[in-house]
PDB file of N, CA and C in Angstrom:
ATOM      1  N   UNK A   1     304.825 -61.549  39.351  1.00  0.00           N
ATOM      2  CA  UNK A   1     304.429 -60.245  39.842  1.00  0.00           C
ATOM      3  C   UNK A   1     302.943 -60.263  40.164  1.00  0.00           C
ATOM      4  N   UNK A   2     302.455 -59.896  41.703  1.00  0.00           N
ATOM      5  CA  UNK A   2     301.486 -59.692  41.713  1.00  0.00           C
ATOM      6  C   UNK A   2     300.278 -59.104  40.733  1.00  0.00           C
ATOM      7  N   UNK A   3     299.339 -59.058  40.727  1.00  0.00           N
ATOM      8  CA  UNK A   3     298.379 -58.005  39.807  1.00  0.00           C
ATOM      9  C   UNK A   3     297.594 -57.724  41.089  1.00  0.00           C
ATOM     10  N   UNK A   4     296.826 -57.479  41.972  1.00  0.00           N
ATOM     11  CA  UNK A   4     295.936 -57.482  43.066  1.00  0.00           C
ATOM     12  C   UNK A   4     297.317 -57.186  44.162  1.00  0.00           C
ATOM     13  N   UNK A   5     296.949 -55.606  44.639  1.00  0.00           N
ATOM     14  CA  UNK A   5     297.444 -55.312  45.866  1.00  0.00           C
ATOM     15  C   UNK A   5     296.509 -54.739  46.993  1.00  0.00           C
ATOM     16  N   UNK A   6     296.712 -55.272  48.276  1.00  0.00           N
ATOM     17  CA  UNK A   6     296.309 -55.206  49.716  1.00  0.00           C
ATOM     18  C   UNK A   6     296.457 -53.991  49.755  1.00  0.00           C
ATOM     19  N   UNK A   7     295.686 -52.647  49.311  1.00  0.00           N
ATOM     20  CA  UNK A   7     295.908 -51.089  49.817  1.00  0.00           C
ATOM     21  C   UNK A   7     295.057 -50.715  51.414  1.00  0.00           C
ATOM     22  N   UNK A   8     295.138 -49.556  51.288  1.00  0.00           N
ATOM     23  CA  UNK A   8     293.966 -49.400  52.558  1.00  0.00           C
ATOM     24  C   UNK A   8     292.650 -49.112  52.911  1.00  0.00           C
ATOM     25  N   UNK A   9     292.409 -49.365  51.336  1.00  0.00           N
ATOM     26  CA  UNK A   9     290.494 -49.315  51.171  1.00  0.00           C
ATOM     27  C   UNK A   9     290.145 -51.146  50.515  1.00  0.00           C
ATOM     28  N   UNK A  10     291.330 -51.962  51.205  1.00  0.00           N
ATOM     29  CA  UNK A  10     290.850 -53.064  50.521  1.00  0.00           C
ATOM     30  C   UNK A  10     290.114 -53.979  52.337  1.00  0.00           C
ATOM     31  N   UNK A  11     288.899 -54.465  51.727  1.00  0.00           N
ATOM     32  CA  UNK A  11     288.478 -55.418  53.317  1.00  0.00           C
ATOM     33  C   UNK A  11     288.906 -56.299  53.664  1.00  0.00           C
ATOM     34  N   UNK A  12     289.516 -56.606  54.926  1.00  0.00           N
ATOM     35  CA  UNK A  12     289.942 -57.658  55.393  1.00  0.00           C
ATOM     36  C   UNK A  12     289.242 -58.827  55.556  1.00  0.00           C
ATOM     37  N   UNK A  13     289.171 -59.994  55.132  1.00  0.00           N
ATOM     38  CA  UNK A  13     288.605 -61.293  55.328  1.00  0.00           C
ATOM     39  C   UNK A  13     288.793 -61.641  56.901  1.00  0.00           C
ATOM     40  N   UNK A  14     287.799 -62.502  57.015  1.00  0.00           N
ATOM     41  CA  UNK A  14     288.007 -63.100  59.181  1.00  0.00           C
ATOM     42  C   UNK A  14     288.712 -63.750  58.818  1.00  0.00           C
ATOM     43  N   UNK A  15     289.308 -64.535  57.766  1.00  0.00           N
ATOM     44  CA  UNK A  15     290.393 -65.316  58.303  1.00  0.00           C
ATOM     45  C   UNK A  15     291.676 -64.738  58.167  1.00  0.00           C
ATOM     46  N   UNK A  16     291.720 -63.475  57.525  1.00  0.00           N
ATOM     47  CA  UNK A  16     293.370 -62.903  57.688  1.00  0.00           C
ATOM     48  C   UNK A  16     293.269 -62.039  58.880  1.00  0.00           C
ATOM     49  N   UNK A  17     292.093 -61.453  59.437  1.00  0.00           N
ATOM     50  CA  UNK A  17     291.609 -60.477  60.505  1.00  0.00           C
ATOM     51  C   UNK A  17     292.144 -61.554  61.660  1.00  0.00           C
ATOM     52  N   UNK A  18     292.116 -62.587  61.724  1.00  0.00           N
ATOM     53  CA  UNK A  18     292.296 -63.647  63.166  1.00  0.00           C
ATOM     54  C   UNK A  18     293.464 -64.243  63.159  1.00  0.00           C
ATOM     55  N   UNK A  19     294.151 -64.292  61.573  1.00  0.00           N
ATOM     56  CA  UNK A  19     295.683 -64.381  61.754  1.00  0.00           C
ATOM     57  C   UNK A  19     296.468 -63.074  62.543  1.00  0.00           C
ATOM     58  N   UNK A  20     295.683 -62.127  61.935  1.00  0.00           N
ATOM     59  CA  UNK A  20     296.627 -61.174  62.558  1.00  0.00           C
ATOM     60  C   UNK A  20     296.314 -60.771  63.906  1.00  0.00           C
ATOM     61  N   UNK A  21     295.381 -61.058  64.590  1.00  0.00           N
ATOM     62  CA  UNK A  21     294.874 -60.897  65.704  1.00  0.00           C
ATOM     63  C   UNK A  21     295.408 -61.670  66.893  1.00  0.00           C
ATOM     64  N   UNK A  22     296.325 -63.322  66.503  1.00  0.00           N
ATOM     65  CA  UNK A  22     296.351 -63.859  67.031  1.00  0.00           C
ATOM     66  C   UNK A  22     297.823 -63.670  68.075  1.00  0.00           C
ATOM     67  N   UNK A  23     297.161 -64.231  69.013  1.00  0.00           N
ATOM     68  CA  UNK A  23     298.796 -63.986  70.209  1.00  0.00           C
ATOM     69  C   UNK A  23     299.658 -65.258  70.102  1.00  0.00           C
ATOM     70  N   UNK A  24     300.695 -64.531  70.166  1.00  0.00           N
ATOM     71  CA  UNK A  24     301.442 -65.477  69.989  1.00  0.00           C
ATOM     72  C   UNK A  24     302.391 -65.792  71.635  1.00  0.00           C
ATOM     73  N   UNK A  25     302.874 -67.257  71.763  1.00  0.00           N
ATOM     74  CA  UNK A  25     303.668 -67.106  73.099  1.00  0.00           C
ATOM     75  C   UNK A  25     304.615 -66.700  72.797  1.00  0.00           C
ATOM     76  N   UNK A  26     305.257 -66.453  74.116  1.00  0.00           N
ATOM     77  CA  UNK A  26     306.604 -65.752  74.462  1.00  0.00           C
ATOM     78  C   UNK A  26     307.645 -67.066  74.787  1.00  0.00           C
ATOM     79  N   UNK A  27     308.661 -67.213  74.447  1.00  0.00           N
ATOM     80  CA  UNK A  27     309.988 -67.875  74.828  1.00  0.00           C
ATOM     81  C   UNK A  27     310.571 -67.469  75.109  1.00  0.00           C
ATOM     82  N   UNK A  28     311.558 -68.192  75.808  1.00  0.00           N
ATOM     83  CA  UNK A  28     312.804 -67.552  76.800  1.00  0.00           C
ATOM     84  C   UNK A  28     314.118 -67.776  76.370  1.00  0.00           C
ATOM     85  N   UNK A  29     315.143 -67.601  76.043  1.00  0.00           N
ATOM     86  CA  UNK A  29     316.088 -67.912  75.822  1.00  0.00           C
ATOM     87  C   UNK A  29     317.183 -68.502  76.766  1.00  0.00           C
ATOM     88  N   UNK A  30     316.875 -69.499  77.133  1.00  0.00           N
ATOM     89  CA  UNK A  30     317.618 -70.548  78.143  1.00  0.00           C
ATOM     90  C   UNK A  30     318.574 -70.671  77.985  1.00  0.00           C
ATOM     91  N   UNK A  31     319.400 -70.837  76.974  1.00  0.00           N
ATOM     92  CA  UNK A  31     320.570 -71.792  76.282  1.00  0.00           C
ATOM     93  C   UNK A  31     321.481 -70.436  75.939  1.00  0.00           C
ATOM     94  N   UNK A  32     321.415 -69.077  76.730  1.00  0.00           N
ATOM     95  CA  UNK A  32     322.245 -68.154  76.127  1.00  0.00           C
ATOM     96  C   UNK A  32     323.776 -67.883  77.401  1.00  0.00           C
ATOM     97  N   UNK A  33     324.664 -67.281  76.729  1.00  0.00           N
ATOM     98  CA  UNK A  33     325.469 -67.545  77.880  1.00  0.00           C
ATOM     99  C   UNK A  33     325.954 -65.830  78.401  1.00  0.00           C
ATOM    100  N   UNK A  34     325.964 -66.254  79.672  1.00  0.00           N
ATOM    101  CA  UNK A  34     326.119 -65.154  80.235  1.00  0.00           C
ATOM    102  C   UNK A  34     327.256 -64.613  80.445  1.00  0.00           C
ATOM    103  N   UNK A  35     328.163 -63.808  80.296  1.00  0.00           N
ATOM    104  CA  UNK A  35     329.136 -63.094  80.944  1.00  0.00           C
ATOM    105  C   UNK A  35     328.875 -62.547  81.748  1.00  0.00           C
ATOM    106  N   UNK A  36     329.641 -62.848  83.058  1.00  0.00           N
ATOM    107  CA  UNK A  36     329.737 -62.170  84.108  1.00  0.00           C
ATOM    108  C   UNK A  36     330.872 -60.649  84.055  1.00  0.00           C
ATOM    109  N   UNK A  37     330.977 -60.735  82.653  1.00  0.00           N
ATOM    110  CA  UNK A  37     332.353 -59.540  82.929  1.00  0.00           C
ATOM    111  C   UNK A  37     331.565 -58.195  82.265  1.00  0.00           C
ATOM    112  N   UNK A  38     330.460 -57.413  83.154  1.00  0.00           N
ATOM    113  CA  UNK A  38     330.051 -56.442  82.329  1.00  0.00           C
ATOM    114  C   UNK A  38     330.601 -54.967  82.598  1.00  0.00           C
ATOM    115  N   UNK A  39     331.187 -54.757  81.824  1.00  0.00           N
ATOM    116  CA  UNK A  39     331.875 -53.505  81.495  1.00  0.00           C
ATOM    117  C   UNK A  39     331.589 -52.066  81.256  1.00  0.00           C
ATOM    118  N   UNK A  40     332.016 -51.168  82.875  1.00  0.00           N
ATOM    119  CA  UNK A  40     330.935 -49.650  82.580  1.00  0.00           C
ATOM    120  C   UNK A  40     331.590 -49.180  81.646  1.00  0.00           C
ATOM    121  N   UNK A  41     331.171 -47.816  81.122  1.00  0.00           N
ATOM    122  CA  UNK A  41     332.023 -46.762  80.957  1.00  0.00           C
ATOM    123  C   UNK A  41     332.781 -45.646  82.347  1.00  0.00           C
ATOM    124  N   UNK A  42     333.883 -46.232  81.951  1.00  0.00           N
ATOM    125  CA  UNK A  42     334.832 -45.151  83.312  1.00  0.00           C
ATOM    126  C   UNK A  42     335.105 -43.449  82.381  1.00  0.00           C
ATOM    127  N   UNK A  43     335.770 -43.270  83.560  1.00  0.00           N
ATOM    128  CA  UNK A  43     336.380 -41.735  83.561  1.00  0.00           C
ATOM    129  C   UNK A  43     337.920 -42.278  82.704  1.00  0.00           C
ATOM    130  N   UNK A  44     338.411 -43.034  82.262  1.00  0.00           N
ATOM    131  CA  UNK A  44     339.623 -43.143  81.434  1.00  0.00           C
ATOM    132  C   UNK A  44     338.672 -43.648  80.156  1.00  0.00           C
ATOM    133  N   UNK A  45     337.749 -43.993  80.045  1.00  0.00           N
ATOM    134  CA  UNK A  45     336.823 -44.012  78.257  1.00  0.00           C
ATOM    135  C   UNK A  45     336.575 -42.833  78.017  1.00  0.00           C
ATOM    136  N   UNK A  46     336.031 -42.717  79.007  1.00  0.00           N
ATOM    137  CA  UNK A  46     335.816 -40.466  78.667  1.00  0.00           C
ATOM    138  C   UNK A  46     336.793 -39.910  77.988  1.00  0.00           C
ATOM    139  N   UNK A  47     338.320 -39.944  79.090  1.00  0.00           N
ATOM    140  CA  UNK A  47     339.264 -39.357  78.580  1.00  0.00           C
ATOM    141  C   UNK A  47     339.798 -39.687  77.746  1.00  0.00           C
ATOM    142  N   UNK A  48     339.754 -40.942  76.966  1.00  0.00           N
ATOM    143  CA  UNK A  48     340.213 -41.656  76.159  1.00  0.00           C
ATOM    144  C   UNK A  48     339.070 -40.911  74.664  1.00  0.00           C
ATOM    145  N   UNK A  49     338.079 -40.493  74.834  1.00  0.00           N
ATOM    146  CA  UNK A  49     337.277 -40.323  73.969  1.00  0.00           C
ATOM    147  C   UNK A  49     337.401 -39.035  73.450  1.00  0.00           C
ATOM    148  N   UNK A  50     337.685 -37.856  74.574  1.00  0.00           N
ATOM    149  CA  UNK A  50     337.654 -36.575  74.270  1.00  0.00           C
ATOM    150  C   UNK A  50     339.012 -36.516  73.895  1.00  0.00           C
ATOM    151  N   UNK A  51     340.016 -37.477  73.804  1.00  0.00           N
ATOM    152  CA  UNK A  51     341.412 -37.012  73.744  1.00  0.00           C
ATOM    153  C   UNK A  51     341.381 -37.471  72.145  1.00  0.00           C
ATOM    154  N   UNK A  52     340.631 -38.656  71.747  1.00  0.00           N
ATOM    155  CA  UNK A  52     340.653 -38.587  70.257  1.00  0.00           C
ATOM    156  C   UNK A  52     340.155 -37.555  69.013  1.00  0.00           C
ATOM    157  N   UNK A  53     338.583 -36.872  70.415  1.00  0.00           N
ATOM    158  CA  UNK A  53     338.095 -35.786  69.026  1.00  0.00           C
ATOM    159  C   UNK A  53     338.698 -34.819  69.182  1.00  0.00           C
ATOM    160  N   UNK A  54     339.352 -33.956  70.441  1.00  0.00           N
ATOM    161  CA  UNK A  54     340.399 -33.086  69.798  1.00  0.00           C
ATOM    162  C   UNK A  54     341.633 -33.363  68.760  1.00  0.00           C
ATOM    163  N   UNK A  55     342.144 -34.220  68.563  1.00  0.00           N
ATOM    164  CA  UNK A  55     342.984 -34.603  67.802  1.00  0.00           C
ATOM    165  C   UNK A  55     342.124 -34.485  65.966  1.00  0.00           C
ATOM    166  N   UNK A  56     340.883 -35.500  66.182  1.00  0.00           N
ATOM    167  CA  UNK A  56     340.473 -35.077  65.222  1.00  0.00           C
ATOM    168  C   UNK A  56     340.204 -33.625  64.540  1.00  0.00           C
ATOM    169  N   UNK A  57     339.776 -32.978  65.459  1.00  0.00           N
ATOM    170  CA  UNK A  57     339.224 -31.649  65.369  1.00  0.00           C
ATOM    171  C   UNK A  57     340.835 -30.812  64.712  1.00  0.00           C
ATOM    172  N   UNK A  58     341.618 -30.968  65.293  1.00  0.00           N
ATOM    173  CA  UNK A  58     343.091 -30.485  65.047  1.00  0.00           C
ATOM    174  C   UNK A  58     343.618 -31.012  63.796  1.00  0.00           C
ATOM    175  N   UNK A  59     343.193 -31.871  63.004  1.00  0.00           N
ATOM    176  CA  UNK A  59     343.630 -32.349  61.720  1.00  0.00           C
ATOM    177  C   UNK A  59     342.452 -31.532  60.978  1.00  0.00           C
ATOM    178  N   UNK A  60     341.475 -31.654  61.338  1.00  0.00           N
ATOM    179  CA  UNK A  60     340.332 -30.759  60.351  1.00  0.00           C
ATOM    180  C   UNK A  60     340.702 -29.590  60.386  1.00  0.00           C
ATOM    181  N   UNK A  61     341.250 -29.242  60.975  1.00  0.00           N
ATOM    182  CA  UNK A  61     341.970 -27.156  61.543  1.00  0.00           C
ATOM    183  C   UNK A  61     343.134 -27.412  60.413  1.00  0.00           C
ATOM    184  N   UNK A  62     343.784 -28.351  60.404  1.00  0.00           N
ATOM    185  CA  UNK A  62     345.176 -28.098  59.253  1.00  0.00           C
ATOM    186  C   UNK A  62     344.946 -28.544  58.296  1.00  0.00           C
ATOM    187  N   UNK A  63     344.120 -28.885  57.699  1.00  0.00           N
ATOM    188  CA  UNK A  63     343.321 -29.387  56.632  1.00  0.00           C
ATOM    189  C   UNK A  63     342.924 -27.750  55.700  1.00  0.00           C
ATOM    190  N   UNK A  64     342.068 -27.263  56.575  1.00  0.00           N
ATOM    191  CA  UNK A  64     341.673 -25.746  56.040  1.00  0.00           C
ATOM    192  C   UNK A  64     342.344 -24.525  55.930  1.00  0.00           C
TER     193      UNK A  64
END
């Protein structure tokens, strides 16, 4: 267990000030695979969606 904690009246040293300062590069992810099959939301997900929460809604009604 620590004893000494980093609050926000504690001073930063230059060498943790330039770790955190430092940039880092960017990579790309080359090796990822693509699907070409991208999938909207249609007008039958809609209806497919509103047709489940009334149903829900209708079990919470006979419930009470």
């Amino acid at each position: 267990m620590k004893s000494e904690a980093m609050g926000v009246g504690t001073p930063l040293s230059k060498k943790d000030l330039k770790e955190l300062l430092q940039e880092t590069k960017e990579t790309l992810a080359v090796d990822v695979k693509f699907d070409g099959n991208n999938r909207t939301f249609s007008h039958l997900d809609l209806w497919n969606l509103q047709k489940r929460q009334k149903s829900a809604s209708g079990m919470r009604r006979k419930l009470m």
